[in-house]
Protein backbone atom coordinates (compact mmCIF):
# COMPACT_ATOMS: atom_id res chain seq x y z
CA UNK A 1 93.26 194.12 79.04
CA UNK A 2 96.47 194.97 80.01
CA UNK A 3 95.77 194.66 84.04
CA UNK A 4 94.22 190.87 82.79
CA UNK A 5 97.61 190.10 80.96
CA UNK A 6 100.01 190.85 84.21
CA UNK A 7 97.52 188.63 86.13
CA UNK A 8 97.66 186.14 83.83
CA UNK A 9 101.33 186.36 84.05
CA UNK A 10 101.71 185.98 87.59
CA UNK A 11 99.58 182.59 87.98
CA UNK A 12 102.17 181.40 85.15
CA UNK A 13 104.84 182.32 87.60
CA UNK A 14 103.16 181.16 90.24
CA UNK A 15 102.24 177.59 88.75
CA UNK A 16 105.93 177.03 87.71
CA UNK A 17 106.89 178.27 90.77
CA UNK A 18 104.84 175.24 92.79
CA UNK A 19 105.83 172.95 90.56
CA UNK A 20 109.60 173.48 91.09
CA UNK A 21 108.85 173.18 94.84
CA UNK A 22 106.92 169.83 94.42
CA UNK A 23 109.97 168.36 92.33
CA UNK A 24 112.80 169.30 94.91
CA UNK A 25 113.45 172.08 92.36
CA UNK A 26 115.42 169.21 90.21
CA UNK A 27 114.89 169.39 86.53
CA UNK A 28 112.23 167.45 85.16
CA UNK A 29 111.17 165.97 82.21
CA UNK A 30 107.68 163.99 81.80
CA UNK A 31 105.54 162.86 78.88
CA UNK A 32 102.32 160.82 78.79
CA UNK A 33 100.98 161.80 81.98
CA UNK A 34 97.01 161.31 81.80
CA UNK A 35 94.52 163.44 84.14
CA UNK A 36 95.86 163.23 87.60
CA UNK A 37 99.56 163.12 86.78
CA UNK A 38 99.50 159.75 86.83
CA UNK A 39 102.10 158.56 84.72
CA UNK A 40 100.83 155.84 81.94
CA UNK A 41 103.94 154.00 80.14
CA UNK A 42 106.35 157.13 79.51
CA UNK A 43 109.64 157.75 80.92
CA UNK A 44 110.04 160.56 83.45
CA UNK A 45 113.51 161.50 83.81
CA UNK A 46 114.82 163.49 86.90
CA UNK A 47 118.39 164.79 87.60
CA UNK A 48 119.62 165.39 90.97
CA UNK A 49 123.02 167.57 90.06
CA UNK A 50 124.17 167.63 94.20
CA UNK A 51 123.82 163.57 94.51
CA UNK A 52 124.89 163.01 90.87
CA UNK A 53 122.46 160.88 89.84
CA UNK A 54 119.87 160.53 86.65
CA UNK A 55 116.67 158.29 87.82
CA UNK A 56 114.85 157.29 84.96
CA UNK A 57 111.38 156.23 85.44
CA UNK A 58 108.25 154.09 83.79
CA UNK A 59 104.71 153.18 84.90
CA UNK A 60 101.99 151.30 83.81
CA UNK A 61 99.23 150.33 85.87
CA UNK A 62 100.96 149.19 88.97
CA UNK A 63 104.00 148.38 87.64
CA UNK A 64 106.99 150.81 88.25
CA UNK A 65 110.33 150.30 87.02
CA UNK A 66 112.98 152.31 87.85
CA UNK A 67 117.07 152.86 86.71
CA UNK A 68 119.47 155.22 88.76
CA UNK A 69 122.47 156.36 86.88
CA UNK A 70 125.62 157.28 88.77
CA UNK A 71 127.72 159.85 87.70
CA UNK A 72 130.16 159.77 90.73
CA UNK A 73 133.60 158.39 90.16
CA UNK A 74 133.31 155.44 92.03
CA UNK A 75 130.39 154.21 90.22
CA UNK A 76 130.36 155.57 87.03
CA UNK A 77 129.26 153.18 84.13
CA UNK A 78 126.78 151.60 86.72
CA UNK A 79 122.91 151.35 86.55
CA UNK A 80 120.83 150.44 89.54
CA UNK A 81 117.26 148.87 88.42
CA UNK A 82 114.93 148.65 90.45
CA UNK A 83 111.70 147.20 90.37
CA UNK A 84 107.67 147.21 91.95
CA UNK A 85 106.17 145.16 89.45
CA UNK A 86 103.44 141.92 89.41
CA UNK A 87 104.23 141.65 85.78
CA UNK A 88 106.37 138.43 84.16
CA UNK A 89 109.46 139.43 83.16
CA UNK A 90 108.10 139.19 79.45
CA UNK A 91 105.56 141.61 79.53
CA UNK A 92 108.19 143.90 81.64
CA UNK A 93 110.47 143.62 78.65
CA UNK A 94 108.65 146.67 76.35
CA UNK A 95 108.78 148.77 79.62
CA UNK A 96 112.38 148.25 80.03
CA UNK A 97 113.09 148.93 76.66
CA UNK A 98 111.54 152.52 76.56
CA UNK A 99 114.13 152.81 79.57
CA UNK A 100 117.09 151.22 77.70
CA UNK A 101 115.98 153.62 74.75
CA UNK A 102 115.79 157.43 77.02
CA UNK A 103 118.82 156.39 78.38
CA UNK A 104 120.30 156.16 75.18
CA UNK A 105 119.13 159.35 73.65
CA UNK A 106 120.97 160.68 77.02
CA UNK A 107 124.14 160.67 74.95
CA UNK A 108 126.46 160.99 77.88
CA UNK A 109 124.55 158.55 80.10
CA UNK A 110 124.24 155.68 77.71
CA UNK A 111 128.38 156.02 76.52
CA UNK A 112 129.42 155.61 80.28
CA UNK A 113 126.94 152.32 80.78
CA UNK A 114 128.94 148.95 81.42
CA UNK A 115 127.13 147.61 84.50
CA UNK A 116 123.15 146.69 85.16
CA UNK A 117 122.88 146.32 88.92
CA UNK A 118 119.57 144.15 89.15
CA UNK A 119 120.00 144.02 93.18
CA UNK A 120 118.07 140.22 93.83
CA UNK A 121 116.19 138.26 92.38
CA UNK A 122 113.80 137.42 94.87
CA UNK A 123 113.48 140.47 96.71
CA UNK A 124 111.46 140.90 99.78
CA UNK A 125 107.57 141.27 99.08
CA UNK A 126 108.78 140.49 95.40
CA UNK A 127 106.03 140.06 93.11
CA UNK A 128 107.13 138.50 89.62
CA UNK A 129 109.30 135.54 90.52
CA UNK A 130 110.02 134.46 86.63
CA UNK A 131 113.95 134.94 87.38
CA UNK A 132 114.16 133.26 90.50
CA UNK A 133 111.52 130.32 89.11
CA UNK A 134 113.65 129.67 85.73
CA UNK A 135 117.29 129.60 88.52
CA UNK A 136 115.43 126.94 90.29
CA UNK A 137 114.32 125.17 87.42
CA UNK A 138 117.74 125.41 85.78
CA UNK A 139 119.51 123.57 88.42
CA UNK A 140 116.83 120.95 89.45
CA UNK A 141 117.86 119.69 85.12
CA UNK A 142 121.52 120.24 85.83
CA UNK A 143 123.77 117.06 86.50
CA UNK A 144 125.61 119.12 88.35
CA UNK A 145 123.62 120.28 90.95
CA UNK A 146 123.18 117.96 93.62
CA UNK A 147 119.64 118.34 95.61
CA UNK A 148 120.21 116.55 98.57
CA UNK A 149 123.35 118.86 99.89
CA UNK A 150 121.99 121.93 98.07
CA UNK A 151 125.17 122.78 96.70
CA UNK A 152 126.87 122.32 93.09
CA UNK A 153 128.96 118.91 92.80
CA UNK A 154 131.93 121.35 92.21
CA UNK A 155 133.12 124.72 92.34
CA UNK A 156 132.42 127.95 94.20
CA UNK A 157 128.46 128.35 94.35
CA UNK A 158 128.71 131.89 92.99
CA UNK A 159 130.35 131.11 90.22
CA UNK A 160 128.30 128.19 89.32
CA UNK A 161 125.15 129.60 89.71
CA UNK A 162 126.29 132.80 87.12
CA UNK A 163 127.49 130.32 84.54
CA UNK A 164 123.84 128.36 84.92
CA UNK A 165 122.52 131.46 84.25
CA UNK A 166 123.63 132.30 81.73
CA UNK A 167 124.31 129.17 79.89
CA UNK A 168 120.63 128.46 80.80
CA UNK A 169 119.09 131.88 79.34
CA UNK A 170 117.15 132.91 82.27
CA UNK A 171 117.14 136.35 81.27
CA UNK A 172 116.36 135.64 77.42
CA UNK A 173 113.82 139.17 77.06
CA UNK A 174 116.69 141.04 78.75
CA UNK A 175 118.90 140.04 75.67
CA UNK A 176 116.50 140.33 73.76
CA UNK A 177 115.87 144.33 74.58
CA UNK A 178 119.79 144.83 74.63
CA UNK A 179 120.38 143.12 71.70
CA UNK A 180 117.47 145.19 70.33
CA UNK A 181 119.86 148.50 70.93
CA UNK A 182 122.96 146.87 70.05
CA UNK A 183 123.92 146.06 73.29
CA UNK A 184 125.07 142.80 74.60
CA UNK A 185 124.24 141.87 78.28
CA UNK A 186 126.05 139.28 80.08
CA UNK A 187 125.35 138.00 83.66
CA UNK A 188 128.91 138.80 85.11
CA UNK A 189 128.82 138.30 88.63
CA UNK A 190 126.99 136.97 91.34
CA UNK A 191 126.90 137.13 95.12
CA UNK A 192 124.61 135.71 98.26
CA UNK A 193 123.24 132.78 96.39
CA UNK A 194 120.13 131.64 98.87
CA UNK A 195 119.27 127.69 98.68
CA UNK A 196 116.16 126.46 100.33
CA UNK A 197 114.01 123.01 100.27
CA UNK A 198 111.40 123.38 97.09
CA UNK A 199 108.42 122.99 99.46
CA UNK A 200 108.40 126.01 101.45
CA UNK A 201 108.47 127.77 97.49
CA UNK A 202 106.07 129.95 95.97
CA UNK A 203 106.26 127.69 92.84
CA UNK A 204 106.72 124.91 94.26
CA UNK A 205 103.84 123.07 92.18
CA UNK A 206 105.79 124.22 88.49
CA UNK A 207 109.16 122.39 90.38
CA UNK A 208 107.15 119.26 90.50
CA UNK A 209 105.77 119.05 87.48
CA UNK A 210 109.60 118.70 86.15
CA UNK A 211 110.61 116.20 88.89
CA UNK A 212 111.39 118.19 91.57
CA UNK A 213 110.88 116.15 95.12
CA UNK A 214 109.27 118.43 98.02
CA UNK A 215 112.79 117.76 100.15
CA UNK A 216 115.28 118.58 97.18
CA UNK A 217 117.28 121.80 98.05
CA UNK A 218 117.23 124.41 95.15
CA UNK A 219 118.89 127.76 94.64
CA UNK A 220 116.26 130.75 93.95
CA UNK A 221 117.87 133.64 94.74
CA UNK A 222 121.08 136.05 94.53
CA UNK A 223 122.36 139.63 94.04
CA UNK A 224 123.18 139.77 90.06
CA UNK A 225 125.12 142.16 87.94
CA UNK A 226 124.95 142.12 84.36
CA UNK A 227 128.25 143.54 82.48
CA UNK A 228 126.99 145.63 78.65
CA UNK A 229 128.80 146.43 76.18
CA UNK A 230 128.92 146.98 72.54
CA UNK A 231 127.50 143.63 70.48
CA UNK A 232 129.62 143.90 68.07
CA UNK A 233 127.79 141.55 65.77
CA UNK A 234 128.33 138.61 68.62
CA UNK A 235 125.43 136.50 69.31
CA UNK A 236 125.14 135.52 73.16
């Protein structure tokens, strides 16, 4: 019995030991994973101490979000999400909440967060266009867009297109899963705003059907930061 214990002992050792060299030998923490490791709507969270970074980490089906959380000087506070997703932004929402929510229990993590780096929001091979449809949409109803030039009627593009944004709610389930943890998320900045004729669109069909012409010039993409902060009983 006793020679079947120390064996049984050493394929513990062993099996930890091959699972720290599968992970990089960063910590790990995982729950929900079904038959096959595949993970199945639960946040994995893993730490890389000599980069300085937290990556937290959801799945379902083939959607896989991801948020990197910098703990270097330089950019602390800041969260970068990324995304491989075919999923509208709505039914994205719950995923990114169960992020929003490990983050939080983080403690040190969620106190430092003032920045959501969303990267752009048409993104090569990008496969749920819901923020760079409603941007589109936003400025084909805006006075002050003008179609034919492809440019606002005044003011820095930048600048215009963050205030559409946000004055538009384009990001409403965002807010909605902030608000949810008593956050309040802001689009705060805004660069590389991309304009092209409504045509050559993916959606170019929904454009139409609200009066968009084929030859009409619309923004549809940009690199976007969100600011976060407290609420602080404000509604957005």
């Amino acid at each position: 019995m006793a020679l079947f214990a120390r064996f049984g002992r050493t394929l513990l050792l062993l099996a930890c030991a091959l699972t720290l060299a599968c992970t990089g030998g960063r910590p790990r923490e995982a729950a929900g994973l079904s038959d096959g490791n595949v993970l199945l709507d639960e946040v994995v969270v893993e730490r890389n101490p000599e980069l300085r970074e937290t990556v937290y980490t959801i799945s379902a089906g083939d959607c896989r979000i991801s948020w990197t959380v910098h703990g270097s000087e330089a950019n602390r506070g800041v969260v970068r999400h990324r995304s491989d997703c075919g999923l509208a932004l709505a039914e994205q929402a719950p995923l990114i909440g169960k992020l929003l929510r490990k983050m939080m229990e983080s403690g040190t993590d969620a106190k430092e967060l003032r920045t959501l780096s969303w990267g752009r929001l048409y993104p090569d091979e990008a496969r749920d266009l819901t923020l760079s449809l409603r941007l589109a949409m936003a400025a084909k109803r805006s006075a002050d867009w003008d179609p034919a030039r492809g440019m606002p009627r005044g003011g820095d593009i930048n600048g215009w297109v963050r205030t559409l944004a946000n004055e538009g709610s384009i990001y409403d389930e965002l807010r909605q899963v902030f608000r949810e943890a008593g956050l309040r998320i802001d689009l705060a900045a805004v660069e590389k705003v991309l304009v092209k004729e409504a045509k050559v669109l993916p959606f170019f069909d929904t454009l139409r059907a609200i009066g968009t012409q084929p030859d009409d010039r619309v923004p549809f993409d940009c690199q976007a930061w969100f600011s976060v902060r407290p609420a602080g009983g404000l509604e957005p």
